[in-house]
C-alpha atoms as a PDB file:
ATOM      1  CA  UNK A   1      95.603  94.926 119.595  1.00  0.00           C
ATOM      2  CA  UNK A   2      94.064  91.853 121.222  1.00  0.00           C
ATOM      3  CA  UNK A   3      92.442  91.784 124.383  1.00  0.00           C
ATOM      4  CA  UNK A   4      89.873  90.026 126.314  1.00  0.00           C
ATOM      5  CA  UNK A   5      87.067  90.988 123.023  1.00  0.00           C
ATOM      6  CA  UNK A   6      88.948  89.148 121.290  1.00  0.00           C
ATOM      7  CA  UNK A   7      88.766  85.683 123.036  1.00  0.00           C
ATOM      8  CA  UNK A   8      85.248  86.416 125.128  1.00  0.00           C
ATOM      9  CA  UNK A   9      83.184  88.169 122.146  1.00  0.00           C
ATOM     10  CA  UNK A  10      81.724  91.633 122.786  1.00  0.00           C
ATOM     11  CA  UNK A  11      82.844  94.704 120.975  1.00  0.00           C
ATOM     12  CA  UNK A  12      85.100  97.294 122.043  1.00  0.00           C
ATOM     13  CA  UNK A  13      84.256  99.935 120.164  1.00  0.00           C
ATOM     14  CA  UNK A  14      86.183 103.369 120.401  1.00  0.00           C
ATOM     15  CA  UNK A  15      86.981 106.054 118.126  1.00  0.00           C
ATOM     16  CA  UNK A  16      89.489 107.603 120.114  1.00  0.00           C
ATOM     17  CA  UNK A  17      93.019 108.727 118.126  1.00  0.00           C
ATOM     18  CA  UNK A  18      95.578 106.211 118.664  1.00  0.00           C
ATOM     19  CA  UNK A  19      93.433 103.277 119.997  1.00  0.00           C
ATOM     20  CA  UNK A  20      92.674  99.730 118.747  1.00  0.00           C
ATOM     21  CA  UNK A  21      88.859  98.946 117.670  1.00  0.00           C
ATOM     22  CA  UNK A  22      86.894  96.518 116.118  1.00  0.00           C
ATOM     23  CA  UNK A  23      83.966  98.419 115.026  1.00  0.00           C
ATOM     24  CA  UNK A  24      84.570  99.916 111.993  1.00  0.00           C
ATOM     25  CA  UNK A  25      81.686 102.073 110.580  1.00  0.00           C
ATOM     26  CA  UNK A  26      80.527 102.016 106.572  1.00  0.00           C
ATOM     27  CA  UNK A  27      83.102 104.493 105.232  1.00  0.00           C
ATOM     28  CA  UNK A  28      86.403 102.004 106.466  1.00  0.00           C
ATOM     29  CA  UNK A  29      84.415  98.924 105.220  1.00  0.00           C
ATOM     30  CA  UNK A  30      83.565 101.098 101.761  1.00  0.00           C
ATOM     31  CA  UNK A  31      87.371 101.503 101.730  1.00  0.00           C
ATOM     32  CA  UNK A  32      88.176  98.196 102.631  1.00  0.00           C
ATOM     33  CA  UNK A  33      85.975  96.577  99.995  1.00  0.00           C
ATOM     34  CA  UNK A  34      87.419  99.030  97.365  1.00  0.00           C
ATOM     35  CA  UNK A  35      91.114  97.796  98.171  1.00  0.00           C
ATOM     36  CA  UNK A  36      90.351  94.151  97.764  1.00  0.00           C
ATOM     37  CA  UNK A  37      87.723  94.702  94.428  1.00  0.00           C
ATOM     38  CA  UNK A  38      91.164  96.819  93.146  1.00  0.00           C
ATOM     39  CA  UNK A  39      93.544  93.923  94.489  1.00  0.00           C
ATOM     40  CA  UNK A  40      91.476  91.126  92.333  1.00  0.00           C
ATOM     41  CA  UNK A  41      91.348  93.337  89.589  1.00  0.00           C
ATOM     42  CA  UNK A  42      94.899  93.465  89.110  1.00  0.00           C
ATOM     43  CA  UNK A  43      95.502  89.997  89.571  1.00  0.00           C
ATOM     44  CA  UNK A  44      92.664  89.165  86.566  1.00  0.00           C
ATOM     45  CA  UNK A  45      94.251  91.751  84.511  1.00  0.00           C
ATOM     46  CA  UNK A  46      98.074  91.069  85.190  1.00  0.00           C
ATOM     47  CA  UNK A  47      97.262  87.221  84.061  1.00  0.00           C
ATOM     48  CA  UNK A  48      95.303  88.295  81.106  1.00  0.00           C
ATOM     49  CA  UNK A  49      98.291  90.450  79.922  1.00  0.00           C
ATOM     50  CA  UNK A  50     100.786  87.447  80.739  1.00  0.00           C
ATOM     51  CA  UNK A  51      99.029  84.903  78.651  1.00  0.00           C
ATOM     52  CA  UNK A  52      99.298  87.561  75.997  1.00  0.00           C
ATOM     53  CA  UNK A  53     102.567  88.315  76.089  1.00  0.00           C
ATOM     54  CA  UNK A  54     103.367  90.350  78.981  1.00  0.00           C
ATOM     55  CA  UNK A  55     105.898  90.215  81.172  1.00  0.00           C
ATOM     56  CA  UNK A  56     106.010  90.474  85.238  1.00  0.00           C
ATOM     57  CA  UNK A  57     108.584  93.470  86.066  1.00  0.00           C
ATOM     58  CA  UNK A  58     108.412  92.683  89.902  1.00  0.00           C
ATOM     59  CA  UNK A  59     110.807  89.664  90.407  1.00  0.00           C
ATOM     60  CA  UNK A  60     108.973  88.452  93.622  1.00  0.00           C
ATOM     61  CA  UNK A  61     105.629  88.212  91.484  1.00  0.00           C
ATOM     62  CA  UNK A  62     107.311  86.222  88.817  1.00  0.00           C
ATOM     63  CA  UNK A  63     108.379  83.827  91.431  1.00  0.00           C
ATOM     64  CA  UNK A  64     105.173  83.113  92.303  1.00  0.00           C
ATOM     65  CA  UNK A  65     103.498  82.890  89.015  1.00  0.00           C
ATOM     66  CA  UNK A  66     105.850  79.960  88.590  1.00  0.00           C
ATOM     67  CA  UNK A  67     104.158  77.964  90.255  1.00  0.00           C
ATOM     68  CA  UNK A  68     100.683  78.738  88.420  1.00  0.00           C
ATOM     69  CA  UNK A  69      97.830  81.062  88.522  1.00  0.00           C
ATOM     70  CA  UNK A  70      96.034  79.604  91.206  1.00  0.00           C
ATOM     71  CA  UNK A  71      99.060  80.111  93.670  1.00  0.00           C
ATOM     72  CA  UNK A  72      99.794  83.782  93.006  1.00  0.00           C
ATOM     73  CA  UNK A  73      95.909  84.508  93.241  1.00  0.00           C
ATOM     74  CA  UNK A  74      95.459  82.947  96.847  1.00  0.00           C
ATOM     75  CA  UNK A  75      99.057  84.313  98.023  1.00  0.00           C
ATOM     76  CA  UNK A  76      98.281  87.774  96.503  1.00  0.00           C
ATOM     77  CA  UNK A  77      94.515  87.459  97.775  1.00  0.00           C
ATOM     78  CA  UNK A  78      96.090  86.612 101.196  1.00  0.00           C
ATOM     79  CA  UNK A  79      98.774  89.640 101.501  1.00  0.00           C
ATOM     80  CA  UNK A  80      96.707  92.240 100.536  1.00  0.00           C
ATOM     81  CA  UNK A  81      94.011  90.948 102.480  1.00  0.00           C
ATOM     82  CA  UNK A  82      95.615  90.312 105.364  1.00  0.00           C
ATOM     83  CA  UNK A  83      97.141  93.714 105.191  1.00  0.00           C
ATOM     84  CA  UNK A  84      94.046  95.489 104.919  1.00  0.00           C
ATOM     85  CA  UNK A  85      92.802  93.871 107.970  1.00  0.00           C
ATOM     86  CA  UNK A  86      95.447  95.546 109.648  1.00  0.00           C
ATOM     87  CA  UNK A  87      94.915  98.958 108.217  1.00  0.00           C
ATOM     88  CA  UNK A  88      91.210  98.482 109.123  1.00  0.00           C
ATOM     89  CA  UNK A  89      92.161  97.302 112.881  1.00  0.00           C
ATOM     90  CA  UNK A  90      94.474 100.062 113.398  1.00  0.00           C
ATOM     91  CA  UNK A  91      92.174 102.550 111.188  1.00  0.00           C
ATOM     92  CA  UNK A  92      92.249 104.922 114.424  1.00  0.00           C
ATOM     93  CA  UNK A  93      95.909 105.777 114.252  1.00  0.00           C
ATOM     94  CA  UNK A  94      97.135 108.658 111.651  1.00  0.00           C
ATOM     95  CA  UNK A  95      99.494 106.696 109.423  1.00  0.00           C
ATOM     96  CA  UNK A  96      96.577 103.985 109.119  1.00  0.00           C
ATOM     97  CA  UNK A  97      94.223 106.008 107.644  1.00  0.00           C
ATOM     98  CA  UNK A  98      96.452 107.373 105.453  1.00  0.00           C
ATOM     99  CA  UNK A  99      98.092 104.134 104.399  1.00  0.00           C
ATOM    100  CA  UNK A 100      94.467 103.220 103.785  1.00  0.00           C
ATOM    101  CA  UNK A 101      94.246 106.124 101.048  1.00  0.00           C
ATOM    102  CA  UNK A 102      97.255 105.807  99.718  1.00  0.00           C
ATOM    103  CA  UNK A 103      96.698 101.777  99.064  1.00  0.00           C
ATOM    104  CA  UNK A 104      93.623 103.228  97.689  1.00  0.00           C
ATOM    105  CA  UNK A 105      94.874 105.588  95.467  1.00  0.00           C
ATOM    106  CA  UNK A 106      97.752 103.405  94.031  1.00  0.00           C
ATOM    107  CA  UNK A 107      95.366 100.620  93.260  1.00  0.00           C
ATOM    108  CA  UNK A 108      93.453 103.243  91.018  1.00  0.00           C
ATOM    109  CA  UNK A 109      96.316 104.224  89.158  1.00  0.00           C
ATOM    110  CA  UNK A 110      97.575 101.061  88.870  1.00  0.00           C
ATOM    111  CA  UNK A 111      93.660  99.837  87.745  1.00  0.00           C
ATOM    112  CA  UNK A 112      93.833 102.909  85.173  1.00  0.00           C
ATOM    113  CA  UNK A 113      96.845 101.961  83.801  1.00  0.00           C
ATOM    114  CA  UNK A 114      95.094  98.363  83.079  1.00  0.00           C
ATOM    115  CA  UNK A 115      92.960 100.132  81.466  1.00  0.00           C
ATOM    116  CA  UNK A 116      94.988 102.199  79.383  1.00  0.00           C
ATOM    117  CA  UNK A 117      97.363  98.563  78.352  1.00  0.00           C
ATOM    118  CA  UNK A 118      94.375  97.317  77.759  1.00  0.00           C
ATOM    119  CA  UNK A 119      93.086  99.817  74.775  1.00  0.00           C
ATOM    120  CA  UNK A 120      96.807 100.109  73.503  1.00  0.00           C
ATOM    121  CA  UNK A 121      96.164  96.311  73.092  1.00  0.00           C
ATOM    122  CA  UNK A 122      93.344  96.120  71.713  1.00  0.00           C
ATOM    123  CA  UNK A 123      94.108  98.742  69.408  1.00  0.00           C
ATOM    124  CA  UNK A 124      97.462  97.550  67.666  1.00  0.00           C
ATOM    125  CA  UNK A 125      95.396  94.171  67.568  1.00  0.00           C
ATOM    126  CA  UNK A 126      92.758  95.985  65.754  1.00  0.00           C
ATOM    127  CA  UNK A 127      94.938  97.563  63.395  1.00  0.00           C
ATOM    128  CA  UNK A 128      97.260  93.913  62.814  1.00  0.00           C
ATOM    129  CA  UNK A 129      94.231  92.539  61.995  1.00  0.00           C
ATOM    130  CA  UNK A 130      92.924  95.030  59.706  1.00  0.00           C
END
């Protein structure tokens, strides 16, 4: 994973199966960028439905937002980040690029669900209030 790149600068860029790189081309970075937009999203939409009421099913998650918002969005920011650096570094091995999907994909649903809270919300406010 590290070698002499790392420390000394340079690039050591491969696309060979099963190798290390750190070149990564515009489709990894495309869905790099999409995992972290998704990751933020859900952390500005679970805290919107928590001041309103919801509650945090995943126990390690409610933990954190214990201590306050600003915690669980750097610690949240950090793990997913961190772990899709290492998708991206290892993006030349099989069950890295499909993790990378799959990360992908679940963020959509889960963003898509957001969505769909967020109409049923809006809507049995609308109709409270009318």
């Amino acid at each position: 994973m590290f070698c002499r790149y790392t420390l000394m600068g340079g690039r050591r860029g491969s696309d060979a199966p099963n190798t290390f790189s750190d070149f990564h081309g515009p489709h990894t970075l495309a869905i790099a960028l999409g995992i972290v937009a998704l990751n933020v999203l859900d952390a500005v939409f679970t805290l919107l439905f928590l001041t309103h009421g919801g509650k945090e099913l995943n126990p390690l998650v409610d933990q954190i937002l214990g201590f306050g918002p600003l915690p669980f969005l750097v610690l949240k920011s950090l793990g997913v980040g961190l772990c899709t650096g290492f998708l991206v570094l290892t993006r030349n091995f099989v069950m890295a690029r499909i993790g990378m999907v799959v990360v992908l994909v679940g963020y959509a649903a889960l963003l898509a669900w957001h969505f769909h809270l967020l109409d049923v919300f809006h809507t049995g406010t609308a109709h409270a209030a009318g």
